[in-house]
C-alpha atoms as a PDB file:
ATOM      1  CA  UNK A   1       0.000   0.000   0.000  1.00  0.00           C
ATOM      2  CA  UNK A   2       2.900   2.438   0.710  1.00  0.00           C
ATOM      3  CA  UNK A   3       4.313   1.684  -2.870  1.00  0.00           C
ATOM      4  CA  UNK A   4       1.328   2.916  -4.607  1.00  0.00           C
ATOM      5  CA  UNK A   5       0.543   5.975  -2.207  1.00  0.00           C
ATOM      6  CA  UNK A   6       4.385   6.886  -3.026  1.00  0.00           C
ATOM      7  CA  UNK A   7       4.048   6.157  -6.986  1.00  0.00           C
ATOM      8  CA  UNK A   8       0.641   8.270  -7.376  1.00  0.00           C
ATOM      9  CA  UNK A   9       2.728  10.859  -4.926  1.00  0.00           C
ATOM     10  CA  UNK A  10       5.386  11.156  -7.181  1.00  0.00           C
ATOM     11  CA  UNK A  11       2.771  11.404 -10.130  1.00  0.00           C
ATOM     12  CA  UNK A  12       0.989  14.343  -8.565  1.00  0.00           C
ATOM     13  CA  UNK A  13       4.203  16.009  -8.136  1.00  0.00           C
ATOM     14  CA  UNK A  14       5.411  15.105 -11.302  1.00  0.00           C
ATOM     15  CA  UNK A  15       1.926  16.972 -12.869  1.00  0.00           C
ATOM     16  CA  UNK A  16       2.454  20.250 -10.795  1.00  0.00           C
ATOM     17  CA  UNK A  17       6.372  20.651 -12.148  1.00  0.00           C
ATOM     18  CA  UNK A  18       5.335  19.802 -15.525  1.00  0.00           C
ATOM     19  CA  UNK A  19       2.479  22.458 -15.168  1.00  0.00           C
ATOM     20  CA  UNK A  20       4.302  24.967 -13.755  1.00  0.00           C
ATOM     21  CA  UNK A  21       7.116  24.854 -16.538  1.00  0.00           C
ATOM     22  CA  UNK A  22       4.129  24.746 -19.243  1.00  0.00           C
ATOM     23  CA  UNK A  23       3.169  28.296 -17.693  1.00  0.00           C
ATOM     24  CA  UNK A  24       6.207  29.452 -18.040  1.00  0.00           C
ATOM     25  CA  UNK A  25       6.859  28.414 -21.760  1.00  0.00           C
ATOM     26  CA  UNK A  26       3.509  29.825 -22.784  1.00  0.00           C
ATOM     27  CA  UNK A  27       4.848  33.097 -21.831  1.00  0.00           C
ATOM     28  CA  UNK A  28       7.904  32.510 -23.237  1.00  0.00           C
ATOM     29  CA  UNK A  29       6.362  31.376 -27.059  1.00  0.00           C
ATOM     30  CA  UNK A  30       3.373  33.665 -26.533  1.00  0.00           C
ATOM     31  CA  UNK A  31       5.734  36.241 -28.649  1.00  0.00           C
ATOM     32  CA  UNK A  32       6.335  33.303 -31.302  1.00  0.00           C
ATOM     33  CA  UNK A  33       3.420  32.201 -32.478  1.00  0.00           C
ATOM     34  CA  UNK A  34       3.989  29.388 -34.587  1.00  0.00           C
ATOM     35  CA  UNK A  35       1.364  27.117 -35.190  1.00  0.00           C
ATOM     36  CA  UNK A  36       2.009  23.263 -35.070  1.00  0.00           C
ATOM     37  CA  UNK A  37      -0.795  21.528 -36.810  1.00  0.00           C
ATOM     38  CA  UNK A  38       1.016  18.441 -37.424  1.00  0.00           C
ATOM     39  CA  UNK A  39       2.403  16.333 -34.619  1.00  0.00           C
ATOM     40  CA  UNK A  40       3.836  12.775 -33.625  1.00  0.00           C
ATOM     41  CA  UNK A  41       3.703  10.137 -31.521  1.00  0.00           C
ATOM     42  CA  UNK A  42       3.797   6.604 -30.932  1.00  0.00           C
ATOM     43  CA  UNK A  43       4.302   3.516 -28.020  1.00  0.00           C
ATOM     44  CA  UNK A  44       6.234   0.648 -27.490  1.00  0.00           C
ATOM     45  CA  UNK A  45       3.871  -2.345 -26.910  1.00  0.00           C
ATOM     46  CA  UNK A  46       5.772  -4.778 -24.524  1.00  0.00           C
ATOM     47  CA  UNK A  47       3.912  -7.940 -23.332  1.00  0.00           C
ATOM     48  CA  UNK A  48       5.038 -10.910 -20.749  1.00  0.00           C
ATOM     49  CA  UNK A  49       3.269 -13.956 -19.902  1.00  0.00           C
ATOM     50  CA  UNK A  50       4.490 -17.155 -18.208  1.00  0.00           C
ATOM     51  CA  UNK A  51       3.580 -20.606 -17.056  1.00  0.00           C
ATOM     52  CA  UNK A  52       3.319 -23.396 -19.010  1.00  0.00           C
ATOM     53  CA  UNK A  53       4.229 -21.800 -21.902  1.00  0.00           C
ATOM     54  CA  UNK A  54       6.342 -17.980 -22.191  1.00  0.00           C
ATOM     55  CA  UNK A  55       5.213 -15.379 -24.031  1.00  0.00           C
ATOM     56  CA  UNK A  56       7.533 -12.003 -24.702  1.00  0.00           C
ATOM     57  CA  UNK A  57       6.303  -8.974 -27.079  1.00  0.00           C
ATOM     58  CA  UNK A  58       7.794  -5.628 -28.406  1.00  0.00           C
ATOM     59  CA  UNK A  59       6.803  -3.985 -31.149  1.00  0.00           C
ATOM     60  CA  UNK A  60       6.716   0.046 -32.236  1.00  0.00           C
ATOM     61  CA  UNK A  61       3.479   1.873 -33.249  1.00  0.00           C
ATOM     62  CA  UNK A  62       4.159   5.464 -34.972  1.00  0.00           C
ATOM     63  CA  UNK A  63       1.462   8.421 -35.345  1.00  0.00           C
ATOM     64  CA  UNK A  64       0.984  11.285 -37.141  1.00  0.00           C
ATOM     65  CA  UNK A  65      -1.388  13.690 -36.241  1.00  0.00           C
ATOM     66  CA  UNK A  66      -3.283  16.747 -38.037  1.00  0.00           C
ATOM     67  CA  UNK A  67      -4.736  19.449 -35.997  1.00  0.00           C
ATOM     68  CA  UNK A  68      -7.973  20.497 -37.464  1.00  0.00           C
ATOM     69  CA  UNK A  69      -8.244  22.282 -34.291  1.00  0.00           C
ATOM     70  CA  UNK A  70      -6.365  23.379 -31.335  1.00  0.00           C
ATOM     71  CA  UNK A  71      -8.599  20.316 -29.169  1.00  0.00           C
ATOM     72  CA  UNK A  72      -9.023  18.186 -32.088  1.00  0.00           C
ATOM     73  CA  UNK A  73      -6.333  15.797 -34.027  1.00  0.00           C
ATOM     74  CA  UNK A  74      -6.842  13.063 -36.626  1.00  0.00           C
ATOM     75  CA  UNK A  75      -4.198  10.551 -38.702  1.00  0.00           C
ATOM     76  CA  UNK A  76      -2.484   7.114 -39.371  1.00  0.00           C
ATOM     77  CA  UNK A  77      -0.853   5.185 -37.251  1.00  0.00           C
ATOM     78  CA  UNK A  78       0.483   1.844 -37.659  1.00  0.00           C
ATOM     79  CA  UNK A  79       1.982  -1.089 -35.508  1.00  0.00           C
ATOM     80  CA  UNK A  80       4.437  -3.785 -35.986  1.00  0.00           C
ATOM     81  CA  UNK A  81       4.438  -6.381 -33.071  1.00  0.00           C
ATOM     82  CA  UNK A  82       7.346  -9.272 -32.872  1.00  0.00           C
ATOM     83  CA  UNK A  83       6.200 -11.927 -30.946  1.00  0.00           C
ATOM     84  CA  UNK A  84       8.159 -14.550 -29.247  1.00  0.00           C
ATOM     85  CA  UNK A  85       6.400 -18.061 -27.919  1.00  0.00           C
ATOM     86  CA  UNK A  86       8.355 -21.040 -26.044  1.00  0.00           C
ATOM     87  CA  UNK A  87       7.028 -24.458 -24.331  1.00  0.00           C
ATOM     88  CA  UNK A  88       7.968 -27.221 -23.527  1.00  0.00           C
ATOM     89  CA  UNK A  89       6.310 -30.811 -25.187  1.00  0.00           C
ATOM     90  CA  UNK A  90       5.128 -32.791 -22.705  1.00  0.00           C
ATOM     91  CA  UNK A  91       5.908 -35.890 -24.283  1.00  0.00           C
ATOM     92  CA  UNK A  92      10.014 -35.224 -25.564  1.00  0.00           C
ATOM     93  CA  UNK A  93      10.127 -32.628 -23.127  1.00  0.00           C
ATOM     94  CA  UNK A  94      11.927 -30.231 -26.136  1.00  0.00           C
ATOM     95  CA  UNK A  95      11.166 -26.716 -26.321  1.00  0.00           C
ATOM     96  CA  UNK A  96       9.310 -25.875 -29.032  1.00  0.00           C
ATOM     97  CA  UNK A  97       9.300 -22.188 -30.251  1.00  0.00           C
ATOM     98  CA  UNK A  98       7.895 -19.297 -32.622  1.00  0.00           C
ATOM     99  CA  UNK A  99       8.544 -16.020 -33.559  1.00  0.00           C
ATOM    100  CA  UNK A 100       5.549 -14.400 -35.501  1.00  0.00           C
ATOM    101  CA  UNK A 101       5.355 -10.429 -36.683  1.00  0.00           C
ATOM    102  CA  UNK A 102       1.799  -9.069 -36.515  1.00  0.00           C
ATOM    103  CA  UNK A 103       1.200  -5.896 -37.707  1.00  0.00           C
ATOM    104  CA  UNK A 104      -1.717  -3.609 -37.955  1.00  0.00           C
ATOM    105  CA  UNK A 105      -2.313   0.076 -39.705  1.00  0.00           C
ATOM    106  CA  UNK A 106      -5.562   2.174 -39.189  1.00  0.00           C
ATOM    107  CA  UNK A 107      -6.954   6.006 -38.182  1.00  0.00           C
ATOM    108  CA  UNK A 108      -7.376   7.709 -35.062  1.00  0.00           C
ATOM    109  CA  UNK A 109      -9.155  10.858 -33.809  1.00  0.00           C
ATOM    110  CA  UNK A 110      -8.514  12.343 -30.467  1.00  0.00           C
ATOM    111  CA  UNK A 111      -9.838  15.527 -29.189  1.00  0.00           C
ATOM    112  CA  UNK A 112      -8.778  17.139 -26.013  1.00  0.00           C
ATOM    113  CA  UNK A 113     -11.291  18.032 -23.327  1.00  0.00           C
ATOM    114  CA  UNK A 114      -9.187  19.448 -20.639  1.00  0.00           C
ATOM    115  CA  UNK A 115      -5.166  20.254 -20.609  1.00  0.00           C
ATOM    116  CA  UNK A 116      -3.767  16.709 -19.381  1.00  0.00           C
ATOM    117  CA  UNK A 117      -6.858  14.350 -20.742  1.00  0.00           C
ATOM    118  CA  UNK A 118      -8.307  13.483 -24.069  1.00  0.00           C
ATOM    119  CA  UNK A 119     -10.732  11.198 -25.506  1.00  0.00           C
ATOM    120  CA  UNK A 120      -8.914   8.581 -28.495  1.00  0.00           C
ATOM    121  CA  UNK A 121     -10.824   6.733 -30.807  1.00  0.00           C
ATOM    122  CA  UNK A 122      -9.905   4.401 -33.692  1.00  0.00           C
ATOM    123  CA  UNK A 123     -10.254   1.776 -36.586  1.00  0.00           C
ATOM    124  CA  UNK A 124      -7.344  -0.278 -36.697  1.00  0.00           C
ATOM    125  CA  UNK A 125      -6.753  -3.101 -39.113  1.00  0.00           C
ATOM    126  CA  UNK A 126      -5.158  -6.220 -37.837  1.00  0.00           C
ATOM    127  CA  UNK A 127      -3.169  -8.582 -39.450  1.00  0.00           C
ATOM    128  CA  UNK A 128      -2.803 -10.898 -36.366  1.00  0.00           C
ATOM    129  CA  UNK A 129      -0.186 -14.207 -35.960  1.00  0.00           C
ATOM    130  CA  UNK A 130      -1.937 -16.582 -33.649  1.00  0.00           C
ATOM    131  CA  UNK A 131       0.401 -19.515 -32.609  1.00  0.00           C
ATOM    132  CA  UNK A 132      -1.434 -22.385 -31.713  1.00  0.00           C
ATOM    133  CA  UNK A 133       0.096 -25.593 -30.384  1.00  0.00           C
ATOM    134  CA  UNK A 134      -0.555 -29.415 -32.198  1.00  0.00           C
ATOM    135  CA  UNK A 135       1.286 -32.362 -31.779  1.00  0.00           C
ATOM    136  CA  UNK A 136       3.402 -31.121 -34.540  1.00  0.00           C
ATOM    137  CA  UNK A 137       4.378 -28.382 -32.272  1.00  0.00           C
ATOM    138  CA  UNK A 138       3.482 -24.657 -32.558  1.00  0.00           C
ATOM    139  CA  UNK A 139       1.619 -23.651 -35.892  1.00  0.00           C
ATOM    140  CA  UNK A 140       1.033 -19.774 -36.596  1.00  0.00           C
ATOM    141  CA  UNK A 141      -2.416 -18.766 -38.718  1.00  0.00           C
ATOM    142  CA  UNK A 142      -3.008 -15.615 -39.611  1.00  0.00           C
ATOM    143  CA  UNK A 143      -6.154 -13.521 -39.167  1.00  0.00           C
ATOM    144  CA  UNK A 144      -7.166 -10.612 -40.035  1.00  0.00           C
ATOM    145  CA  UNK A 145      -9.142  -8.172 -37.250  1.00  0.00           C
ATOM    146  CA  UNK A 146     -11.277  -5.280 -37.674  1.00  0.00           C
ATOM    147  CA  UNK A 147     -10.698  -3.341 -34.259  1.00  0.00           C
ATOM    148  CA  UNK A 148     -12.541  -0.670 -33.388  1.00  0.00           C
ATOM    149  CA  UNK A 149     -10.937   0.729 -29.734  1.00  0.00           C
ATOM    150  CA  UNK A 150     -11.889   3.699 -27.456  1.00  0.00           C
ATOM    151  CA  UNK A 151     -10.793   4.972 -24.541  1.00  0.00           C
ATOM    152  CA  UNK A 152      -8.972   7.724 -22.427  1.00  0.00           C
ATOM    153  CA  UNK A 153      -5.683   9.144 -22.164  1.00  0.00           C
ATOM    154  CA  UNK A 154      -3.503  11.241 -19.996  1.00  0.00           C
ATOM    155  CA  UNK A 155      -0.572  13.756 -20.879  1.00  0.00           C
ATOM    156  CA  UNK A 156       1.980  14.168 -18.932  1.00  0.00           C
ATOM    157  CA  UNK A 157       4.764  16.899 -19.368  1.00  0.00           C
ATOM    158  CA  UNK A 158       3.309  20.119 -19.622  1.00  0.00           C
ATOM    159  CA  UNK A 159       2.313  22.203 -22.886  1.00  0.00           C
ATOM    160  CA  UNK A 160       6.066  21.985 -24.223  1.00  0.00           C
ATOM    161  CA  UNK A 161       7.103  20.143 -27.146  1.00  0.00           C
ATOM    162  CA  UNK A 162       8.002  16.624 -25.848  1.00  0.00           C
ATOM    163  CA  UNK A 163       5.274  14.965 -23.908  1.00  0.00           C
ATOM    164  CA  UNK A 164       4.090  11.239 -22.727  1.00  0.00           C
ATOM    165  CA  UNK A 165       1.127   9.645 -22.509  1.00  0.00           C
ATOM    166  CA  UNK A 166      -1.113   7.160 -20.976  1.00  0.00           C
ATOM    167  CA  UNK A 167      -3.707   5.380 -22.902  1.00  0.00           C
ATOM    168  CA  UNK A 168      -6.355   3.067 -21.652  1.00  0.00           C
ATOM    169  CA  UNK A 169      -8.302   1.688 -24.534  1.00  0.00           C
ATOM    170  CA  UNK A 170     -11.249  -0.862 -24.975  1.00  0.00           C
ATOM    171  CA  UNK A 171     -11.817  -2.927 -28.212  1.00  0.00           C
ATOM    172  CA  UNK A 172     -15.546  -2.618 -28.773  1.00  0.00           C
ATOM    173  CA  UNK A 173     -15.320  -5.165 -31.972  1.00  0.00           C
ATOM    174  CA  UNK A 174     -12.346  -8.257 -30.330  1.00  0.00           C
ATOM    175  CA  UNK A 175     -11.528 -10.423 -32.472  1.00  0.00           C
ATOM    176  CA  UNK A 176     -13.017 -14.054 -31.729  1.00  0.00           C
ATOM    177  CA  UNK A 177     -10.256 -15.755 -33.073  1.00  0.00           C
ATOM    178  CA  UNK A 178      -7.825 -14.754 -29.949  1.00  0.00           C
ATOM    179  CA  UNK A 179      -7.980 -14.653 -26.645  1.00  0.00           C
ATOM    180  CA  UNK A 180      -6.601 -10.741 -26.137  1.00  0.00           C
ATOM    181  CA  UNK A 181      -8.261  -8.684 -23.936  1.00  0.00           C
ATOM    182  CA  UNK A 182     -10.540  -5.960 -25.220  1.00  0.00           C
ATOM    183  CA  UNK A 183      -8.948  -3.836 -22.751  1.00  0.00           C
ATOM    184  CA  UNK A 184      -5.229  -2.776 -23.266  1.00  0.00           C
ATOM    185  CA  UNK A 185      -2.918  -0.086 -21.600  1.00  0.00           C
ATOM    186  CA  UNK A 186      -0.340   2.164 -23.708  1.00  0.00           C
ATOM    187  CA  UNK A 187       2.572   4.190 -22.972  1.00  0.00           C
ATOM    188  CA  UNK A 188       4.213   6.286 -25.452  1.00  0.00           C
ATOM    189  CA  UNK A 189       5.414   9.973 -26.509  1.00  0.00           C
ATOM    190  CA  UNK A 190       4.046  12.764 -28.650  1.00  0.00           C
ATOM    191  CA  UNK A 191       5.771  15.626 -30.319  1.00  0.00           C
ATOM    192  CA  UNK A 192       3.604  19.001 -30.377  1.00  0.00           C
ATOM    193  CA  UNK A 193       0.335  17.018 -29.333  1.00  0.00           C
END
């Protein structure tokens, strides 16, 4: 309990710096008024699961974004996800292993509704590599997913430049052909968001 009242703590601090230095770049670039309508972003999707088999994802997912207004941004973004699965045969008692590359591509719109917090929506489509295990060992098939995922996010870093967010998104339309969880959790960075 003390771990999380010290990490949400450190947060809260963490918000009131990064305010308090956007105030004081405002003033400073109130004199240049340059106006960014394109930014970037993107996250680093890691994923761990163990037991009887071991599961280990990265991948990279780049945005760009288009300002039709100062609270409003749409674009592309697109994913790559590298995949590694191990387990061990019951019978030889050899590991058996994969290493399947999903990858996705789709639009996003996210409009801000107060400084730190905006609302994300998007249509992504997945090209998803499902390992499945036979007595052959693992097999990958491919599908192909139609997500449609909404959800929340929080900025963190003030008004400057360089910021990072949190992103807690729900998959209205899961595929039925995995097991994922609708809901899934993003960190990542944006340039002039």
């Amino acid at each position: 309990m003390r771990q999380v009242i010290l990490i949400l703590v450190f947060i809260g601090w963490w918000s009131i710096d990064a305010n308090t230095q956007s105030l004081i770049r405002k003033t400073e670039s109130s004199n240049n008024s340059q106006n960014y309508r394109i930014w970037y972003g993107g996250n680093v999707p890691l994923g761990f699961g163990f037991g009887n088999q071991t599961l280990i994802q990265f991948g990279v997912s780049p945005m760009v974004g288009y300002k039709i207004t100062p609270e409003l941004s749409v674009g592309p973004r697109a994913g790559f996800i590298y995949s590694y699965y191990s387990s061990r045969d019951p019978f030889t008692n050899q590991v058996i292993r994969v290493q399947p590359i999903s990858w996705s591509a789709g639009l996003f719109a996210r409009y801000k509704f107060v400084r730190q917090f905006f609302a994300h929506a998007e249509y992504e489509y997945q090209n998803l590599a499902v390992p499945y295990y036979t007595s052959n060992g693992f097999l990958v098939q491919r599908f192909n997913a139609d997500n449609v995922n909404i959800g929340i996010g929080l900025l963190q870093g003030g008004s400057g430049a360089l910021q990072s967010e949190i992103l807690a998104l729900y998959n209205i339309n899961p595929s039925p052909y995995t097991a994922q969880s609708p809901l899934s959790v993003r960190f990542g960075l944006n340039w002039h968001f």
